[in-house]
C-alpha atoms as a PDB file:
ATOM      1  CA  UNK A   1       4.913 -16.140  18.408  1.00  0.00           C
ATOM      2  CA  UNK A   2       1.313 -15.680  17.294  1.00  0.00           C
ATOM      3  CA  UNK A   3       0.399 -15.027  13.835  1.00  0.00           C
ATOM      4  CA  UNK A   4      -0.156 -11.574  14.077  1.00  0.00           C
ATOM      5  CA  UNK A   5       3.190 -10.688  15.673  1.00  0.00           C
ATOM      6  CA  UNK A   6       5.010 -12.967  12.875  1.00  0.00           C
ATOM      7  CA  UNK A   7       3.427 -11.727  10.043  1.00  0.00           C
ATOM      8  CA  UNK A   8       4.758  -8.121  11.086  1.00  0.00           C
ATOM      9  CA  UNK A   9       8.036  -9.321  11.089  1.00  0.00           C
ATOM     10  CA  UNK A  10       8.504 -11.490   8.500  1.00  0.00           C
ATOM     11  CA  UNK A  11       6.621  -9.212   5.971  1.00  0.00           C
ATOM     12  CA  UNK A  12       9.296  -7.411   3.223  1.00  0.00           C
ATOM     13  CA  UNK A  13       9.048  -4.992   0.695  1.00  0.00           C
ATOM     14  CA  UNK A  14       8.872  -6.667  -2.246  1.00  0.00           C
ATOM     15  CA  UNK A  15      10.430  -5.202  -6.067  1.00  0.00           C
ATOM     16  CA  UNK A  16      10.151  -8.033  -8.081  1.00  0.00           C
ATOM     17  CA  UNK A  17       7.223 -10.135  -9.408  1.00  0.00           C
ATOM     18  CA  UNK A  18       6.859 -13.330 -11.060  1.00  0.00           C
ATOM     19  CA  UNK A  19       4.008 -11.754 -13.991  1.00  0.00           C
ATOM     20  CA  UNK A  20       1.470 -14.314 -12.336  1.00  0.00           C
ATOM     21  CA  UNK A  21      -2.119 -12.746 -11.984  1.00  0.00           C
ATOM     22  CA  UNK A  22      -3.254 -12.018  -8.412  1.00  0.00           C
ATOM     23  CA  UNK A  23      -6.889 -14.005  -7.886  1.00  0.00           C
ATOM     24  CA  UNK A  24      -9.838 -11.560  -7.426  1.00  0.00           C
ATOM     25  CA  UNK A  25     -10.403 -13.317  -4.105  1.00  0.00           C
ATOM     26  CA  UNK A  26      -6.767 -12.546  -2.472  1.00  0.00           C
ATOM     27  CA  UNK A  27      -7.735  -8.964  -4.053  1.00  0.00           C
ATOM     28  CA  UNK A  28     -11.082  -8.542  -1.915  1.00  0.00           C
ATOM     29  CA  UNK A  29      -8.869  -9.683   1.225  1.00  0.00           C
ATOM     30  CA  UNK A  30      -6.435  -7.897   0.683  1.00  0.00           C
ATOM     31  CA  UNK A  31      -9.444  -4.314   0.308  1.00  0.00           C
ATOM     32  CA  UNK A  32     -11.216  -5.667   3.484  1.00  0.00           C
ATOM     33  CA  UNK A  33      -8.154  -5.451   5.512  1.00  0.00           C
ATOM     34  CA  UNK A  34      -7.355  -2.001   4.352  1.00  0.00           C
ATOM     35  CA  UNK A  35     -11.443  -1.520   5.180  1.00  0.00           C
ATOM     36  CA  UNK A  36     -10.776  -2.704   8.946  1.00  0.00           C
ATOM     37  CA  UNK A  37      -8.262   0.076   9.840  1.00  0.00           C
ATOM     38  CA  UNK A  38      -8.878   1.693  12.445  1.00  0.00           C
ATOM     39  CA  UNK A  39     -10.033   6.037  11.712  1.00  0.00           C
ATOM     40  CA  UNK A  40     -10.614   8.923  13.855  1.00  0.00           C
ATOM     41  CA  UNK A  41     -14.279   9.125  14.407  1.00  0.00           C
ATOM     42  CA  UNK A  42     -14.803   5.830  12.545  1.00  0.00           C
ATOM     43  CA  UNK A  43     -14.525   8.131   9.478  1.00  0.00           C
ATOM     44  CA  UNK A  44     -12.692   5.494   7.022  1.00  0.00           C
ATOM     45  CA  UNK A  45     -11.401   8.263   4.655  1.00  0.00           C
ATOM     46  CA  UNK A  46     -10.001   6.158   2.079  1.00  0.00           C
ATOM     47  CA  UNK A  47     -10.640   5.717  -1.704  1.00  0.00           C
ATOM     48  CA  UNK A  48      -9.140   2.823  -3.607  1.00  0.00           C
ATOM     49  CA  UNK A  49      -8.498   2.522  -7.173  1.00  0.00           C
ATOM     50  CA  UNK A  50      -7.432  -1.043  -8.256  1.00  0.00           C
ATOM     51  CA  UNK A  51      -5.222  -1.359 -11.491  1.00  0.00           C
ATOM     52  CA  UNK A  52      -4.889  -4.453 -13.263  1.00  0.00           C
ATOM     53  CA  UNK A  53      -4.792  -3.200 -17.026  1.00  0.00           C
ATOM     54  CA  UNK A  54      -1.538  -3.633 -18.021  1.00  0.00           C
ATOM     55  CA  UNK A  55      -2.016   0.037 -20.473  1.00  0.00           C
ATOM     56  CA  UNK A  56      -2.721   1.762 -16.996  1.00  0.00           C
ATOM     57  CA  UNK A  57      -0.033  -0.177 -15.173  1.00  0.00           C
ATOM     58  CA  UNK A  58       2.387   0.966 -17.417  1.00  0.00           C
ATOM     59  CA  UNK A  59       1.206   4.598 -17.420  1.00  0.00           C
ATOM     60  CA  UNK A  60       1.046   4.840 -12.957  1.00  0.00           C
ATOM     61  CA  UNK A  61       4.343   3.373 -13.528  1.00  0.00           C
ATOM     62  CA  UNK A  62       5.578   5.883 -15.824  1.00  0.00           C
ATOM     63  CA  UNK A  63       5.012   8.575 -13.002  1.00  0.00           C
ATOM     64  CA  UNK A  64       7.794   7.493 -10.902  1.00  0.00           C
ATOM     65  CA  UNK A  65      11.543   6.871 -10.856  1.00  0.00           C
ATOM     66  CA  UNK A  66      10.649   3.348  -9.967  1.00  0.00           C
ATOM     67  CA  UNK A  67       8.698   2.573 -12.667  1.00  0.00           C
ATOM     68  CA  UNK A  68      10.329  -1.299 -13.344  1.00  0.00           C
ATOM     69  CA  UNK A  69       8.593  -2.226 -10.465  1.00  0.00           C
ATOM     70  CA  UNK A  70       4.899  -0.785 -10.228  1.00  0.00           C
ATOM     71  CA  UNK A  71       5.343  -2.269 -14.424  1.00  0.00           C
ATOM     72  CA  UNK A  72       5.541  -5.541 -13.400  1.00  0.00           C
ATOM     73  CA  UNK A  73       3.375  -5.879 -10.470  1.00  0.00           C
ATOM     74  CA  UNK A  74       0.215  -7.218 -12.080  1.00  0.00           C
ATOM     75  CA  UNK A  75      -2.033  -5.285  -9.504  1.00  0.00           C
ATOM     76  CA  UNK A  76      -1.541  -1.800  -7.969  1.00  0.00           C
ATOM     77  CA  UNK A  77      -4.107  -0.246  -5.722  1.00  0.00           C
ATOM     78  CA  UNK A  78      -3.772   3.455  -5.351  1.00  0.00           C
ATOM     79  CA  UNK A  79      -5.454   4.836  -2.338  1.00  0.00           C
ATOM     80  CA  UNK A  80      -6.255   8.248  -1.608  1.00  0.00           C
ATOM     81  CA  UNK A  81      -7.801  10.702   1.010  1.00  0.00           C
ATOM     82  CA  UNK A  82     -11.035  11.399   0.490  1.00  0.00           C
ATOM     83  CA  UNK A  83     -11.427  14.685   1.786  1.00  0.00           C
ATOM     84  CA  UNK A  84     -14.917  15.565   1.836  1.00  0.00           C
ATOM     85  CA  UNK A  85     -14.818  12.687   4.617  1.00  0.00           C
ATOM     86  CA  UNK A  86     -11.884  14.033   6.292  1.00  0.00           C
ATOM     87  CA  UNK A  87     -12.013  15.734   9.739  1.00  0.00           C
ATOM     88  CA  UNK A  88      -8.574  16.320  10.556  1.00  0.00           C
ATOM     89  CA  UNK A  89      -6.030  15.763   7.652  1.00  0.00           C
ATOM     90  CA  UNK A  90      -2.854  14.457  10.317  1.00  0.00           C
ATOM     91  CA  UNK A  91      -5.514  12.054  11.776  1.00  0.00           C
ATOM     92  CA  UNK A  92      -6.564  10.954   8.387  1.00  0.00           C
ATOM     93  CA  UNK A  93      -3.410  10.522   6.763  1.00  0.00           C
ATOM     94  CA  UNK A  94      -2.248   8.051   9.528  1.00  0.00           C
ATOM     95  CA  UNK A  95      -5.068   6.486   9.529  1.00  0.00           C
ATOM     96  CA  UNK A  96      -4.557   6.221   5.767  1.00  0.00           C
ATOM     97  CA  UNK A  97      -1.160   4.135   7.005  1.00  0.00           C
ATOM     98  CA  UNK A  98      -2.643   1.889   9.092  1.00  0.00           C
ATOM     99  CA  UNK A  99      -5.102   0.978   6.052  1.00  0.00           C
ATOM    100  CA  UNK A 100      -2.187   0.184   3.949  1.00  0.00           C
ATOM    101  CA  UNK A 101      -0.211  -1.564   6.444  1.00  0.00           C
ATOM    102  CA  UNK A 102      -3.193  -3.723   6.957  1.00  0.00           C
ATOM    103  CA  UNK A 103      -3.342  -4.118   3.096  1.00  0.00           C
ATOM    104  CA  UNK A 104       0.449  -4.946   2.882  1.00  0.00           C
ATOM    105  CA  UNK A 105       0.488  -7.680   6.248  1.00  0.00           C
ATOM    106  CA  UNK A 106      -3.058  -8.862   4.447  1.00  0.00           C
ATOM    107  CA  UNK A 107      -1.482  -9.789   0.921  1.00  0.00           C
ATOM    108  CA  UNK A 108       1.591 -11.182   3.278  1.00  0.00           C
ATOM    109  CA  UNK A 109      -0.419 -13.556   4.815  1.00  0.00           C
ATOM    110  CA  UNK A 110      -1.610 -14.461   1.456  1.00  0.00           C
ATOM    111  CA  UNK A 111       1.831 -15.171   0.236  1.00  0.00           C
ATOM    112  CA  UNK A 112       2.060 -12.252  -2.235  1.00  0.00           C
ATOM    113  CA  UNK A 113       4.479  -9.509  -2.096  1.00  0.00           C
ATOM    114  CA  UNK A 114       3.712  -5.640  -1.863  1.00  0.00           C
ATOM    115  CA  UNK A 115       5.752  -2.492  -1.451  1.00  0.00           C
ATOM    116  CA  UNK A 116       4.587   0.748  -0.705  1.00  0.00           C
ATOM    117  CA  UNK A 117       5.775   2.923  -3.114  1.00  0.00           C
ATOM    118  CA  UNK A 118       5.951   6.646  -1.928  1.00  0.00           C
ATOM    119  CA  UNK A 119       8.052   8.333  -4.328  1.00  0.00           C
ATOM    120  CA  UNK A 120       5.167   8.681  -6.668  1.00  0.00           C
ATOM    121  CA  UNK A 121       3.485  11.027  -4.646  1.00  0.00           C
ATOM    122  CA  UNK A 122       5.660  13.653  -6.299  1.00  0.00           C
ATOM    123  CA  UNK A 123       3.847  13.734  -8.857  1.00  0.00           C
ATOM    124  CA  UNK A 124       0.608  13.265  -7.299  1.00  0.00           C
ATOM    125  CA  UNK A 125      -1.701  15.516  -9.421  1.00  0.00           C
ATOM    126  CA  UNK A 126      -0.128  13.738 -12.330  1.00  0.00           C
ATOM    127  CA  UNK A 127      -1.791  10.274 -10.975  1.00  0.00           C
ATOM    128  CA  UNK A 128      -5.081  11.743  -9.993  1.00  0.00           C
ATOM    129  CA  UNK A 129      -5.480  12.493 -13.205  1.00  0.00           C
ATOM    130  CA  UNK A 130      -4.381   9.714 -15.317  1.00  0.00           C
ATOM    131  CA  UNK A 131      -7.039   8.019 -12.678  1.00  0.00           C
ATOM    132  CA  UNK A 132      -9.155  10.051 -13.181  1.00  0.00           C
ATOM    133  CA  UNK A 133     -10.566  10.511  -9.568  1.00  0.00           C
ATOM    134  CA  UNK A 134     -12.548  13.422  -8.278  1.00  0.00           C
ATOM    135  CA  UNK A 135     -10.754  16.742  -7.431  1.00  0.00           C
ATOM    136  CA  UNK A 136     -11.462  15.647  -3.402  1.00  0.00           C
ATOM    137  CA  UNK A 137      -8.879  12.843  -3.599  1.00  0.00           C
ATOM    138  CA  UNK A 138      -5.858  13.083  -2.549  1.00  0.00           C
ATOM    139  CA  UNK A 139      -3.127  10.338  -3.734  1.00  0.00           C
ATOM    140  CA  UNK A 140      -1.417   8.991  -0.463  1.00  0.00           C
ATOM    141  CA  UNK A 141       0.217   5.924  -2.414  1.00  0.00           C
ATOM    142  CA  UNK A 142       0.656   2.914  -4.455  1.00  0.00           C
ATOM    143  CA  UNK A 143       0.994  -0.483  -3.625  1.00  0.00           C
ATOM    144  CA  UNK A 144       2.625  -2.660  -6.191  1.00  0.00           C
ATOM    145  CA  UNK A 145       1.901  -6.254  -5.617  1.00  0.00           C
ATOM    146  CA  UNK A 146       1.896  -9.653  -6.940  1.00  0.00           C
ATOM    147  CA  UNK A 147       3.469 -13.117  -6.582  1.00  0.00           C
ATOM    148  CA  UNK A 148       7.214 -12.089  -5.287  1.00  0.00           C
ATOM    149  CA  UNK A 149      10.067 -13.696  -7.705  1.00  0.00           C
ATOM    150  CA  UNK A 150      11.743 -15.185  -4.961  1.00  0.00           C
ATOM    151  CA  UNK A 151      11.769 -14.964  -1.291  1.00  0.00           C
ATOM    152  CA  UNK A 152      12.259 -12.057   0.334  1.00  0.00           C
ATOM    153  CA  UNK A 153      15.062 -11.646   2.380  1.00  0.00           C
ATOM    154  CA  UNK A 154      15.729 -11.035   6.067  1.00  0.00           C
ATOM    155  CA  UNK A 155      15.575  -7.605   7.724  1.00  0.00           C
ATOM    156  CA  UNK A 156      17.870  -6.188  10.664  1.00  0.00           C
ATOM    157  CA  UNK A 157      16.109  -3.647  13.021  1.00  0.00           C
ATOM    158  CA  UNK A 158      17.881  -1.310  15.255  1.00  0.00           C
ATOM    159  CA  UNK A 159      17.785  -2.713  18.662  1.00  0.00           C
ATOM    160  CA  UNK A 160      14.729  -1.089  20.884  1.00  0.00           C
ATOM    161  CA  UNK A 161      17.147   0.167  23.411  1.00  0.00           C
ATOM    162  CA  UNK A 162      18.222   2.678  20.271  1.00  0.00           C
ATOM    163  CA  UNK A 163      14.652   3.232  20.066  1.00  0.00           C
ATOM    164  CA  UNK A 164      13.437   4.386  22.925  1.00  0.00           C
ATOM    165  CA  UNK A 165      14.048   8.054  23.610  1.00  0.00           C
ATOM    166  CA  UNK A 166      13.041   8.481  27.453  1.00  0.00           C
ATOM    167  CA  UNK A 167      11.258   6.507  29.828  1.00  0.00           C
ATOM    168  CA  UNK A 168       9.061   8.521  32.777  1.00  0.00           C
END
C-alpha cells in the first residue's frame, strides 16, 4: 500500500494531547497542504486563523460543548470561507473539506493528531468574532491538534458492498 492510501486509513480523530508545542515548521506543512486542495475555478476560498495563545485557546474552546479538547490542543487553526472569493458556496464549502482533509492527513504524516471539530459551528458568529475576522468569513471549522497522548486506535468501516447504492 502506498503512502498516500495508508495515511488515509490509518489517520484517527484525535481528543487528547500530550501539552507538547507543535514546531512552526510541522505548522507551515501542515497550511501548505490545506493550500494544495483542489477549488472550483482554482479559486482557493479559504482563510486560516492559527491559535496558539493559550488565552485564545481557551476562549475558541469555550464556544463548544467540547471544549476539554480544543483546551488542550496547543494549536487550532480555524478556517473559514472567504466569500468575496467564493463563486458557488456548495462548490466552495467542499472544497473547504478537501483543504482540511489535506490539513488533517498532512499533520498525520507528521505524527501529530487532529480532529475536526464541527460542533462549534453552532455558534459560528460567536467565533468570528472572538477572531476577529472580517464580516466576509464564514467559520467552516476548527482543527484541534497537537502531539496525540497515546496512539490512536483502530477504526472499522462498513464494508463497500454496504456502500455502494447502484451500479449502471
Amino acid at each position: 500500500m502506498n503512502d498516500v492510501l495508508h495515511a488515509i486509513r490509518k489517520r484517527r480523530s484525535v481528543r487528547k494531547f500530550t501539552g507538547e508545542p507543535v514546531p512552526e515548521s510541522s505548522l507551515r506543512v501542515i497550511l501548505e497542504a490545506g493550500r494544495w486542495a483542489p477549488s472550483g475555478l482554482n479559486n482557493q476560498p479559504w482563510k486560516f486563523v492559527v491559535i496558539t495563545d493559550a488565552t485564545t485557546r481557551t476562549a475558541v474552546a469555550e464556544k463548544t460543548k467540547y471544549r476539554k479538547v480544543l483546551e488542550h490542543a496547543p494549536l487550532q487553526i480555524a478556517v473559514f470561507l472567504d466569500q468575496i472569493l467564493s463563486y458557488d458556496r456548495t462548490k466552495d464549502i467542499q472544497a473547504i473539506g478537501a483543504c482540511i482533509q489535506n490539513m488533517l492527513l498532512a499533520a498525520h504524516s507528521l505524527g501529530l493528531g487532529t480532529v475536526w471539530m464541527g460542533e462549534i459551528l453552532n455558534r459560528r458568529e460567536e467565533v468570528e468574532g472572538l477572531l476577529a475576522v472580517p464580516a466576509s468569513f464564514e467559520l467552516m471549522g476548527v482543527i484541534a491538534a497537537g502531539h496525540p497522548y497515546r496512539k490512536p486506535a483502530d477504526s472499522e468501516r462498513r464494508a463497500l458492498d454496504e456502500l455502494i447504492f447502484k451500479r449502471y
